[in-house]
PDB file of N, CA and C in Angstrom:
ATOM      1  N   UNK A   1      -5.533  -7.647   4.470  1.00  0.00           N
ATOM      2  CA  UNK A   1      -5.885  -6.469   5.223  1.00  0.00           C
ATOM      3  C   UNK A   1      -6.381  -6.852   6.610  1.00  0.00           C
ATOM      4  N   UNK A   2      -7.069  -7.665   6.424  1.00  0.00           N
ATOM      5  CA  UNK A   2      -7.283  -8.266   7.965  1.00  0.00           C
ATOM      6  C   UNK A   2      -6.449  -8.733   9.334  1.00  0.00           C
ATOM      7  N   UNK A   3      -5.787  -9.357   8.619  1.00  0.00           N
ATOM      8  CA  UNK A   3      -4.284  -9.404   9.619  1.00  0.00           C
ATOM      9  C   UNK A   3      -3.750  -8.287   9.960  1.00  0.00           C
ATOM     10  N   UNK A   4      -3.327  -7.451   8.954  1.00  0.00           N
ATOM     11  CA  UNK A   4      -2.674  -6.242   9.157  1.00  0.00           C
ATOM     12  C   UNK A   4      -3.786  -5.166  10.603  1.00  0.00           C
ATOM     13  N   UNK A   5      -5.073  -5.653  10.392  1.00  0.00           N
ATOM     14  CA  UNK A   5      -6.253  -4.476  11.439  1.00  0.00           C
ATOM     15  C   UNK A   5      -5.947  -5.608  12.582  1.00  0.00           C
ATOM     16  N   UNK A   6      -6.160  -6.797  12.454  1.00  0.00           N
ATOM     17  CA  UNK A   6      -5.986  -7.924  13.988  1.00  0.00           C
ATOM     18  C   UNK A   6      -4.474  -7.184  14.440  1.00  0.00           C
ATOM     19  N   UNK A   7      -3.302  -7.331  14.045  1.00  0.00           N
ATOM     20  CA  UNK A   7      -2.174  -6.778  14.711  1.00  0.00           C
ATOM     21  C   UNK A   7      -2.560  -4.901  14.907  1.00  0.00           C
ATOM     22  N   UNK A   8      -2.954  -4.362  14.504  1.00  0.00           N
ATOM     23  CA  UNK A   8      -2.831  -3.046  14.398  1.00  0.00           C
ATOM     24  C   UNK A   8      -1.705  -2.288  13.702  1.00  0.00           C
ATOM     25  N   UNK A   9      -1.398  -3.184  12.745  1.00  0.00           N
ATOM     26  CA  UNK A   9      -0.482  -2.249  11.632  1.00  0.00           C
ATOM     27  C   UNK A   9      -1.245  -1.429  10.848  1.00  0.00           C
ATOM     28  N   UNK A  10      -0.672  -0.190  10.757  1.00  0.00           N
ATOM     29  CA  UNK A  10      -1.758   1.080   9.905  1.00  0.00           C
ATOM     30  C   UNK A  10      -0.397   1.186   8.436  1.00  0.00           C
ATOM     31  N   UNK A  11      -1.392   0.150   7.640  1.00  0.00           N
ATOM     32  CA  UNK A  11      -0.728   0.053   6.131  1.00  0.00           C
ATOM     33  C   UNK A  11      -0.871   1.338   5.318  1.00  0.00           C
ATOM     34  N   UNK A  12      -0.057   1.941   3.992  1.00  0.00           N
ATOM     35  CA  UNK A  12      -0.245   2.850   3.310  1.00  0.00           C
ATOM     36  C   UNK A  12      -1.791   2.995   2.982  1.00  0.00           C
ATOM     37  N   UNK A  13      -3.099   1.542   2.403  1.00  0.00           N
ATOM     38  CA  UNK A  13      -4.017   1.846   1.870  1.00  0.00           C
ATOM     39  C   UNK A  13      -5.041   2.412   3.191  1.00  0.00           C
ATOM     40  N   UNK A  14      -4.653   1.859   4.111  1.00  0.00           N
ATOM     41  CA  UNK A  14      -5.291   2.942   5.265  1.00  0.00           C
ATOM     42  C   UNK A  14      -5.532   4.125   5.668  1.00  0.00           C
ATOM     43  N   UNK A  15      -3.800   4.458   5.386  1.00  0.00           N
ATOM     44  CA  UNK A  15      -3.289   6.044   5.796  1.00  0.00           C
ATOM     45  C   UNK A  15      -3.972   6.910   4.635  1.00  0.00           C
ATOM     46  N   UNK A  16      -4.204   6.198   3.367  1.00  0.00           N
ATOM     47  CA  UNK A  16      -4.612   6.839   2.237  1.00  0.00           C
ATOM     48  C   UNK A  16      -6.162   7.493   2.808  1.00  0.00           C
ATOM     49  N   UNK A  17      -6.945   6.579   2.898  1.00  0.00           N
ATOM     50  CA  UNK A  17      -8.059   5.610   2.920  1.00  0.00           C
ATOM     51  C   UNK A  17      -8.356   6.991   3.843  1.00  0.00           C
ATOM     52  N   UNK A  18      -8.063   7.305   5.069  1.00  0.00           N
ATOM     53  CA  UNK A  18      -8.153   7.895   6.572  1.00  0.00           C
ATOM     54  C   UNK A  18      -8.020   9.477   6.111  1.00  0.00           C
ATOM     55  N   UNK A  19      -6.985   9.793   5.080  1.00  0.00           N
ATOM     56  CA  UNK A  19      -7.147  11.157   5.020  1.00  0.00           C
ATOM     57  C   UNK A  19      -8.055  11.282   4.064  1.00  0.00           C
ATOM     58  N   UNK A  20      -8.358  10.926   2.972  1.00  0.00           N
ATOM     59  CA  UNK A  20      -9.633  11.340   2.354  1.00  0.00           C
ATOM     60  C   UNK A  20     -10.826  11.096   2.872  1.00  0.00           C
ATOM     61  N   UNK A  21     -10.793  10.079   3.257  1.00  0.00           N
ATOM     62  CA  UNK A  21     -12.610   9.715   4.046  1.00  0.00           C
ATOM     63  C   UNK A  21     -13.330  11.092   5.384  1.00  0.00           C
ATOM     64  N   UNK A  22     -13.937  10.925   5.346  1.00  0.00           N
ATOM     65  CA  UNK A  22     -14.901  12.096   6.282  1.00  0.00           C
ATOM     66  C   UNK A  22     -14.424  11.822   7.995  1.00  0.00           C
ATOM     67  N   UNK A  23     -14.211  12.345   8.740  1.00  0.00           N
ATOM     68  CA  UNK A  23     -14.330  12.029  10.486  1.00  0.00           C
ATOM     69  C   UNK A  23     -14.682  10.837  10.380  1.00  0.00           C
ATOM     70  N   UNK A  24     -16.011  10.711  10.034  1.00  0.00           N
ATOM     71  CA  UNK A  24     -16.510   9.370  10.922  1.00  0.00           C
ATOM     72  C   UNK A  24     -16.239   7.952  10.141  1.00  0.00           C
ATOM     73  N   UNK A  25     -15.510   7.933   9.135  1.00  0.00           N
ATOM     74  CA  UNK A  25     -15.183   6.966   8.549  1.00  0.00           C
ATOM     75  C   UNK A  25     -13.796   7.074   9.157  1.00  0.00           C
ATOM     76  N   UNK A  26     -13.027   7.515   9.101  1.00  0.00           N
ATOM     77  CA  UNK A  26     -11.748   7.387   8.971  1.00  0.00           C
ATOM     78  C   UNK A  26     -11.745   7.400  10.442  1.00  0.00           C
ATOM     79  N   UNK A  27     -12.497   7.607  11.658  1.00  0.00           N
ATOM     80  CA  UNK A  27     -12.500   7.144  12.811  1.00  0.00           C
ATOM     81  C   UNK A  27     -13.082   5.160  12.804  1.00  0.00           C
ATOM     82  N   UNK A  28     -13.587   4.928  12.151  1.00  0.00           N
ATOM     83  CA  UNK A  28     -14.072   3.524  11.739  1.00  0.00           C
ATOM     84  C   UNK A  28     -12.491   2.195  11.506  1.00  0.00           C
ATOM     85  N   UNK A  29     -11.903   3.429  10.529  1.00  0.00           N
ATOM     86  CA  UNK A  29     -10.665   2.311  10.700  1.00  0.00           C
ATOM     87  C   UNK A  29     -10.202   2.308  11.821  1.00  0.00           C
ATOM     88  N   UNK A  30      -9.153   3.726  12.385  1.00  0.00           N
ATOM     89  CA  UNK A  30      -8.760   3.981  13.302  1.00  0.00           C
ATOM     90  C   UNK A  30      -8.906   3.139  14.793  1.00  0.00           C
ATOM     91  N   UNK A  31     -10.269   3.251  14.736  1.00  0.00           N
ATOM     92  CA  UNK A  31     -10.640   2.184  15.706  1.00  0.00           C
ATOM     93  C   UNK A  31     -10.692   0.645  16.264  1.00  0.00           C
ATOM     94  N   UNK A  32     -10.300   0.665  14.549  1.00  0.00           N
ATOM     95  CA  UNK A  32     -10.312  -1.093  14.102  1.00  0.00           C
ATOM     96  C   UNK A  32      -8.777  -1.171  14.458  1.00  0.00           C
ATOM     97  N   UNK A  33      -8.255  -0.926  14.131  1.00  0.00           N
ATOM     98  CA  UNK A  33      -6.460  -0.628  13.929  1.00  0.00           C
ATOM     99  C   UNK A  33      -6.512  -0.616  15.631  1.00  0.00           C
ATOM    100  N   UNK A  34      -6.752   0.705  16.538  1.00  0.00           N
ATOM    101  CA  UNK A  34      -6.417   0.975  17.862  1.00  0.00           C
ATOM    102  C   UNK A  34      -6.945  -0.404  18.825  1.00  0.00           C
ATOM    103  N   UNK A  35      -8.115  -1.224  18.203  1.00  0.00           N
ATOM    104  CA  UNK A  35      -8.366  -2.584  18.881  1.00  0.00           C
ATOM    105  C   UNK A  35      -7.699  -3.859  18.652  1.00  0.00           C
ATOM    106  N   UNK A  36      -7.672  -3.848  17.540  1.00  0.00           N
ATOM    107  CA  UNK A  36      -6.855  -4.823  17.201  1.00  0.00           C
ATOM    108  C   UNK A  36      -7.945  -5.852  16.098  1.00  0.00           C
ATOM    109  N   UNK A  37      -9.157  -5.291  15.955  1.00  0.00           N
ATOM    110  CA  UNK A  37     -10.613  -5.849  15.604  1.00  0.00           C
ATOM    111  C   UNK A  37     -10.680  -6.159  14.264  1.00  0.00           C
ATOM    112  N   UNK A  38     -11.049  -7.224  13.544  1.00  0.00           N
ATOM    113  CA  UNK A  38     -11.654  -7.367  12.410  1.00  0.00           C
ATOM    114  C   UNK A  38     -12.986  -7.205  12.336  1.00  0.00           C
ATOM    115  N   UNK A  39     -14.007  -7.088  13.006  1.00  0.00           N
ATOM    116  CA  UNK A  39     -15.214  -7.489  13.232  1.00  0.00           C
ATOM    117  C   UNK A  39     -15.802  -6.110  12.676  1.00  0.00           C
ATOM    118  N   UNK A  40     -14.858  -5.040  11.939  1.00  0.00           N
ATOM    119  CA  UNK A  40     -15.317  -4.095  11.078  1.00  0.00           C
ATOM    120  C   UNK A  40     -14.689  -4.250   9.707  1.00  0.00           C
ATOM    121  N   UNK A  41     -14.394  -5.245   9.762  1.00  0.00           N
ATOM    122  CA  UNK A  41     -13.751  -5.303   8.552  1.00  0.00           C
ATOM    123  C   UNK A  41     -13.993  -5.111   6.831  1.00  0.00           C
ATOM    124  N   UNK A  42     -15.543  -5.357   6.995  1.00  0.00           N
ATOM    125  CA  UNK A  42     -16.171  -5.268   5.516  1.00  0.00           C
ATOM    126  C   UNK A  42     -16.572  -3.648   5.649  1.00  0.00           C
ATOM    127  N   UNK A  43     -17.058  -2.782   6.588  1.00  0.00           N
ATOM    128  CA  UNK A  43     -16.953  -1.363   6.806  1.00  0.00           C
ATOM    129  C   UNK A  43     -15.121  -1.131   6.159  1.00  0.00           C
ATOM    130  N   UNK A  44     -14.269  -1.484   6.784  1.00  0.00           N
ATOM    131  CA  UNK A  44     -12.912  -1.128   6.390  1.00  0.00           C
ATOM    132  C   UNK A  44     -12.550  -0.933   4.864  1.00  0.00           C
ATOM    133  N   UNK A  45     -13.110  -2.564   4.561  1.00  0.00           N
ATOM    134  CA  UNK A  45     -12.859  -2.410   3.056  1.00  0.00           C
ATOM    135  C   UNK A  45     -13.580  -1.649   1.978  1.00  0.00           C
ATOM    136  N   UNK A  46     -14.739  -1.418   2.869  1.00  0.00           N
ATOM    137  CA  UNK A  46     -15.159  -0.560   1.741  1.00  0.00           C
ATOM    138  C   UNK A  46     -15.230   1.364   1.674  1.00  0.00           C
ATOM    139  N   UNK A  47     -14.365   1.802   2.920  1.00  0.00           N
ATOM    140  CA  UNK A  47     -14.031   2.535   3.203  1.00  0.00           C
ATOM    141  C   UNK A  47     -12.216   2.394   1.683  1.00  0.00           C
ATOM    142  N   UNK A  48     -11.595   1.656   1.973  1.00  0.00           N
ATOM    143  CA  UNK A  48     -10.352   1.725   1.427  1.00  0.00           C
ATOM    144  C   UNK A  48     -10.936   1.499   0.164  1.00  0.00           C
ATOM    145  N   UNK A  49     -11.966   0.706  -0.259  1.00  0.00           N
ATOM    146  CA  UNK A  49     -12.430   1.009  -2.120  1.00  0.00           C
ATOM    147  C   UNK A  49     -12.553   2.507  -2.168  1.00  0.00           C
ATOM    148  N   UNK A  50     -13.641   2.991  -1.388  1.00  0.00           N
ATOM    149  CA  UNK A  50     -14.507   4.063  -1.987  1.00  0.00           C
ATOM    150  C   UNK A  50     -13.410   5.014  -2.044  1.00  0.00           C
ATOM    151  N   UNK A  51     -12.348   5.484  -1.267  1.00  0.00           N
ATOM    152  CA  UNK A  51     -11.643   6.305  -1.366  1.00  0.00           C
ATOM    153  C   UNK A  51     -10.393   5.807  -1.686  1.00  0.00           C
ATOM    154  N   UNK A  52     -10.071   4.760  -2.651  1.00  0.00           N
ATOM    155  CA  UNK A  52      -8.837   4.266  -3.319  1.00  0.00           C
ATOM    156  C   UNK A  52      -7.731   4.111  -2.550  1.00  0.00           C
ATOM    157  N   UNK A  53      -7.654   3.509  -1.683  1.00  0.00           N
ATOM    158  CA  UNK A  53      -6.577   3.476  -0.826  1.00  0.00           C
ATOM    159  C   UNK A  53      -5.986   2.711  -1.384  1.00  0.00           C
ATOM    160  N   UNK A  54      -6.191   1.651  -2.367  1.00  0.00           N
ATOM    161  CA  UNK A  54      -5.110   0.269  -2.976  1.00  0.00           C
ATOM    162  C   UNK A  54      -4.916   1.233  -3.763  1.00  0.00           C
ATOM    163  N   UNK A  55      -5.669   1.804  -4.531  1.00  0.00           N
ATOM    164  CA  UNK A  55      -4.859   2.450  -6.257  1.00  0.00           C
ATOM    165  C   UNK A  55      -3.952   3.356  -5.363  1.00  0.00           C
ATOM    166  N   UNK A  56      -3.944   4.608  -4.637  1.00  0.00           N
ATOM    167  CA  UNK A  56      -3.347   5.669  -4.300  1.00  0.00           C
ATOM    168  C   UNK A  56      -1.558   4.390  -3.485  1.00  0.00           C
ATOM    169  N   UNK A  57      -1.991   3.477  -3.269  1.00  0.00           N
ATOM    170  CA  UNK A  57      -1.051   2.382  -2.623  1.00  0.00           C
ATOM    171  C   UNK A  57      -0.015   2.479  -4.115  1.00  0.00           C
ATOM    172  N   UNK A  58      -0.863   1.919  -5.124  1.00  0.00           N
ATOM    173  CA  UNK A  58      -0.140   1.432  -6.264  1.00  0.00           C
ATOM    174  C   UNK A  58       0.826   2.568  -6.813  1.00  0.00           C
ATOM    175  N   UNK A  59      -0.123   3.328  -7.118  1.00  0.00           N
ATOM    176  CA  UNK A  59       0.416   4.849  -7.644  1.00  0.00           C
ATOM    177  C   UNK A  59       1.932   5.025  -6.481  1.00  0.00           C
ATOM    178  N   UNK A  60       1.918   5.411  -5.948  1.00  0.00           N
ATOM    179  CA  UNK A  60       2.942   5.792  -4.909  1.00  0.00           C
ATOM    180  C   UNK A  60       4.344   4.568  -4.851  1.00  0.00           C
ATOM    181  N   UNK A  61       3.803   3.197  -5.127  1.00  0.00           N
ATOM    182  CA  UNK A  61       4.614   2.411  -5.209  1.00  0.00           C
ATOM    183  C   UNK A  61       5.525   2.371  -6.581  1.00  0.00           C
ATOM    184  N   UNK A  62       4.687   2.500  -7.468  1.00  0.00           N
ATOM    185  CA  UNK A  62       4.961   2.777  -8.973  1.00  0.00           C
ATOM    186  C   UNK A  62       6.504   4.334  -9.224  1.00  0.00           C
ATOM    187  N   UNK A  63       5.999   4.918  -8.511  1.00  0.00           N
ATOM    188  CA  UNK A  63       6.666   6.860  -8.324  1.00  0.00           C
ATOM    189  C   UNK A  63       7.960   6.169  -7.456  1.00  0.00           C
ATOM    190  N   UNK A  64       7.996   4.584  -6.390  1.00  0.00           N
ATOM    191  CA  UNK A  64       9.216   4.701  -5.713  1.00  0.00           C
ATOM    192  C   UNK A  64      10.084   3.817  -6.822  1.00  0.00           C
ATOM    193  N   UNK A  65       9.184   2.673  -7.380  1.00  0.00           N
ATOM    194  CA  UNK A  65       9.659   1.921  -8.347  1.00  0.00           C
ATOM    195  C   UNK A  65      10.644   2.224  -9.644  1.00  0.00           C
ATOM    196  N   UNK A  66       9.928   3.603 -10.131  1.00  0.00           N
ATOM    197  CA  UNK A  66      10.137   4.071 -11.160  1.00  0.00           C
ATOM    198  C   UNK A  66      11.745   4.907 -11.065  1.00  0.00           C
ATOM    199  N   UNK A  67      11.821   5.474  -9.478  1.00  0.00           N
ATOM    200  CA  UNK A  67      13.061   6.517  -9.072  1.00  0.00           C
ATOM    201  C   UNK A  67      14.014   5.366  -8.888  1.00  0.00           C
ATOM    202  N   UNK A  68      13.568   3.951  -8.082  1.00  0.00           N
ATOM    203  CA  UNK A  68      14.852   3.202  -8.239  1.00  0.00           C
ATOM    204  C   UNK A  68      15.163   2.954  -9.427  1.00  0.00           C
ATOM    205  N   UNK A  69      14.493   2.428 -10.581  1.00  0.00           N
ATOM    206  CA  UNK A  69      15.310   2.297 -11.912  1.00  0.00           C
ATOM    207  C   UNK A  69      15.591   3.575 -12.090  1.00  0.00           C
ATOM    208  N   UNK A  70      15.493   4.227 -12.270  1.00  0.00           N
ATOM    209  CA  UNK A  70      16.527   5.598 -12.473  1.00  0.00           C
ATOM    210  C   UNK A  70      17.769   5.676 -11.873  1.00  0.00           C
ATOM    211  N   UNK A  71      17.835   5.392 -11.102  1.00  0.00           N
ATOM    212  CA  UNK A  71      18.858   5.188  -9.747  1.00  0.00           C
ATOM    213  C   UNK A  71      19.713   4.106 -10.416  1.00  0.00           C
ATOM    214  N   UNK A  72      19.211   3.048 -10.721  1.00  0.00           N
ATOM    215  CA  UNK A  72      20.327   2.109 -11.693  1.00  0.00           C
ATOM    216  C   UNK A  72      20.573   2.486 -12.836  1.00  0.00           C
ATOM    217  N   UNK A  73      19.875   3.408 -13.295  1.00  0.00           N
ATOM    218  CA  UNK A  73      20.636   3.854 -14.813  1.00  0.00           C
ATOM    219  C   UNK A  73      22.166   4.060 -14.512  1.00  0.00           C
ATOM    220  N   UNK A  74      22.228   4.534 -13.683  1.00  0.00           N
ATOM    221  CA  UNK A  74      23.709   5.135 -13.500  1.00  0.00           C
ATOM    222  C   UNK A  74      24.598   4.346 -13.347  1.00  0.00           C
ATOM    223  N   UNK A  75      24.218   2.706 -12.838  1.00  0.00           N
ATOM    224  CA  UNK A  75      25.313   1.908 -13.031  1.00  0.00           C
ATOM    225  C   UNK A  75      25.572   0.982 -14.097  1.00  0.00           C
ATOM    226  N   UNK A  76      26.836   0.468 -14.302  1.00  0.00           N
ATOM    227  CA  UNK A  76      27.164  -0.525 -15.436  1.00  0.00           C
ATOM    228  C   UNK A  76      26.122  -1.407 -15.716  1.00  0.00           C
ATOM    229  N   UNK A  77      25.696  -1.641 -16.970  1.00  0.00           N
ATOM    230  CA  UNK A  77      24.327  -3.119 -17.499  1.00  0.00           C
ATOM    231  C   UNK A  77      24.883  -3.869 -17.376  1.00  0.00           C
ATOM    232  N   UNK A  78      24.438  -4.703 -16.436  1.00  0.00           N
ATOM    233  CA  UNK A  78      25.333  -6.573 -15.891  1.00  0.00           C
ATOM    234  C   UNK A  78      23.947  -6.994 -15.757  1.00  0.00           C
ATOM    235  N   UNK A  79      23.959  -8.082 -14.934  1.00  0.00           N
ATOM    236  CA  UNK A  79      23.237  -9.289 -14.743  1.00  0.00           C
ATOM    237  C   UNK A  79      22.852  -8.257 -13.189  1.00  0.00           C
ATOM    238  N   UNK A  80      23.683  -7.977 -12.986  1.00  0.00           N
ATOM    239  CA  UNK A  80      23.126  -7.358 -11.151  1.00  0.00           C
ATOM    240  C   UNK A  80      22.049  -6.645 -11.641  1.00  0.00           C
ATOM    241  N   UNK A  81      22.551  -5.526 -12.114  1.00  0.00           N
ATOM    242  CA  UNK A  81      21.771  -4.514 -12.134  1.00  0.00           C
ATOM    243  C   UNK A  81      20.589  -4.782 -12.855  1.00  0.00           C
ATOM    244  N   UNK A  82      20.426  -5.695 -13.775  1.00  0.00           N
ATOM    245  CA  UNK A  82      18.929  -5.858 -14.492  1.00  0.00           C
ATOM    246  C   UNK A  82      18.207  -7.145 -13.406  1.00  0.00           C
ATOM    247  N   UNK A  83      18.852  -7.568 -13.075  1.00  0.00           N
ATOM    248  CA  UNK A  83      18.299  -8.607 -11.576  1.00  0.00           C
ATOM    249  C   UNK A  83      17.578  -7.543 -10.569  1.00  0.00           C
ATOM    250  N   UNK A  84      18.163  -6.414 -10.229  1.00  0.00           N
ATOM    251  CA  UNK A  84      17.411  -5.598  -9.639  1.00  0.00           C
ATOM    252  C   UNK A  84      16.229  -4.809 -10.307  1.00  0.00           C
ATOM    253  N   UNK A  85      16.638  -4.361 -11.565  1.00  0.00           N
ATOM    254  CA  UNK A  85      15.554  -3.606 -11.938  1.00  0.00           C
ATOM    255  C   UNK A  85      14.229  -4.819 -12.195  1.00  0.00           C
ATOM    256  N   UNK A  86      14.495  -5.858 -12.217  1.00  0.00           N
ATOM    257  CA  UNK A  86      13.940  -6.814 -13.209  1.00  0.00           C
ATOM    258  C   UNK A  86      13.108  -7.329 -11.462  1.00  0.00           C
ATOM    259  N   UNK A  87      13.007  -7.857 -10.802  1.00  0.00           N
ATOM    260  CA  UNK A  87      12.973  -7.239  -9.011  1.00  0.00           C
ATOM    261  C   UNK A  87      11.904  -6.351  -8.652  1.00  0.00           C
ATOM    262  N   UNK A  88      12.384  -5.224  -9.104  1.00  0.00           N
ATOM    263  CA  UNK A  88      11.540  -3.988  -8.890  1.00  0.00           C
ATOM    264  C   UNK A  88       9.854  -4.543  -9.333  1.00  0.00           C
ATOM    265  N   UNK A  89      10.395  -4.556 -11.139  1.00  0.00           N
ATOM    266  CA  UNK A  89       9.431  -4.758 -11.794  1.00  0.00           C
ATOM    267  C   UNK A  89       8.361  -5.257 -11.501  1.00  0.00           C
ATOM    268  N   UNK A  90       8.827  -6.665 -10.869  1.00  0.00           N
ATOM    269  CA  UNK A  90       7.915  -7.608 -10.357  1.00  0.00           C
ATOM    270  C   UNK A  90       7.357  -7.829  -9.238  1.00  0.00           C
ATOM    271  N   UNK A  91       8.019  -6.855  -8.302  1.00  0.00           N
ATOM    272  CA  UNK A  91       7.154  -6.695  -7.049  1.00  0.00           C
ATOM    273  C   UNK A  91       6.068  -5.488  -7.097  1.00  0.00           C
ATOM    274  N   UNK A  92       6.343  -4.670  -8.357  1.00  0.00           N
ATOM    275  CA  UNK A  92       5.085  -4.125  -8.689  1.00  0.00           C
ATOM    276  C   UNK A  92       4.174  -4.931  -9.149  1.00  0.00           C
ATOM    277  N   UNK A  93       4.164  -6.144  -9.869  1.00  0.00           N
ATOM    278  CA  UNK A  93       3.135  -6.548 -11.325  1.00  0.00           C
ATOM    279  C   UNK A  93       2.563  -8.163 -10.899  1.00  0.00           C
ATOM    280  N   UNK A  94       2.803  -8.259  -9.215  1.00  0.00           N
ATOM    281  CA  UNK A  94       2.991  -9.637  -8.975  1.00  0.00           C
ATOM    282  C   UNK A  94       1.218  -9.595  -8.586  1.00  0.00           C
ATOM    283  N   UNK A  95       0.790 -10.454  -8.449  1.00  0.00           N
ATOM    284  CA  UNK A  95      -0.870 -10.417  -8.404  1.00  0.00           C
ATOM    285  C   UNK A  95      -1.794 -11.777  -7.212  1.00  0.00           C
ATOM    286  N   UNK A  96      -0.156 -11.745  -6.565  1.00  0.00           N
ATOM    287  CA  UNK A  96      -1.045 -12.419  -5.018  1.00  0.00           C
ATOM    288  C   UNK A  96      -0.668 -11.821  -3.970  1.00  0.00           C
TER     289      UNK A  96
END
């Protein structure tokens, strides 16, 4: 997350993070993001706990995860197609 606020990329657990939090929090990231600053960074993170910005991340990833295997149901069971679903899987469940 830190890298992502030093460049000013505004990641999903942010965008999450920013609409539930109050004005003056969600001006806290904003600000961090518009500088380029880590030096709020433990404010950041605990802005993205308190208002679940990783789970609401997961959830949403899970809902795109879930429509692409659906999306391969429809094609022939080979080695491709379970390479992809099998893919999916694991870029949900991977844990670094």
């Amino acid at each position: 997350m830190g890298d992502d606020l030093a460049e000013g990329k505004t990641t999903l657990p942010l965008i999450i993070s920013m609409q539930k939090a109050p004005v003056e929090e969600a001006d806290i990231i904003a600000n961090a993001l518009r500088n380029g600053s880590v030096e709020e960074i433990d404010k950041v993170v605990s802005i993205v706990k308190q208002y679940d910005g990783l789970t609401g991340t997961m959830e949403k990833a899970k809902l795109h995860i879930d429509s692409a295997i659906l999306q391969l149901d429809g094609f022939p069971e080979n080695t491709f197609s379970q390479a992809m679903k099998d893919l999916a899987l694991f870029s949900i469940n991977r844990s670094y």
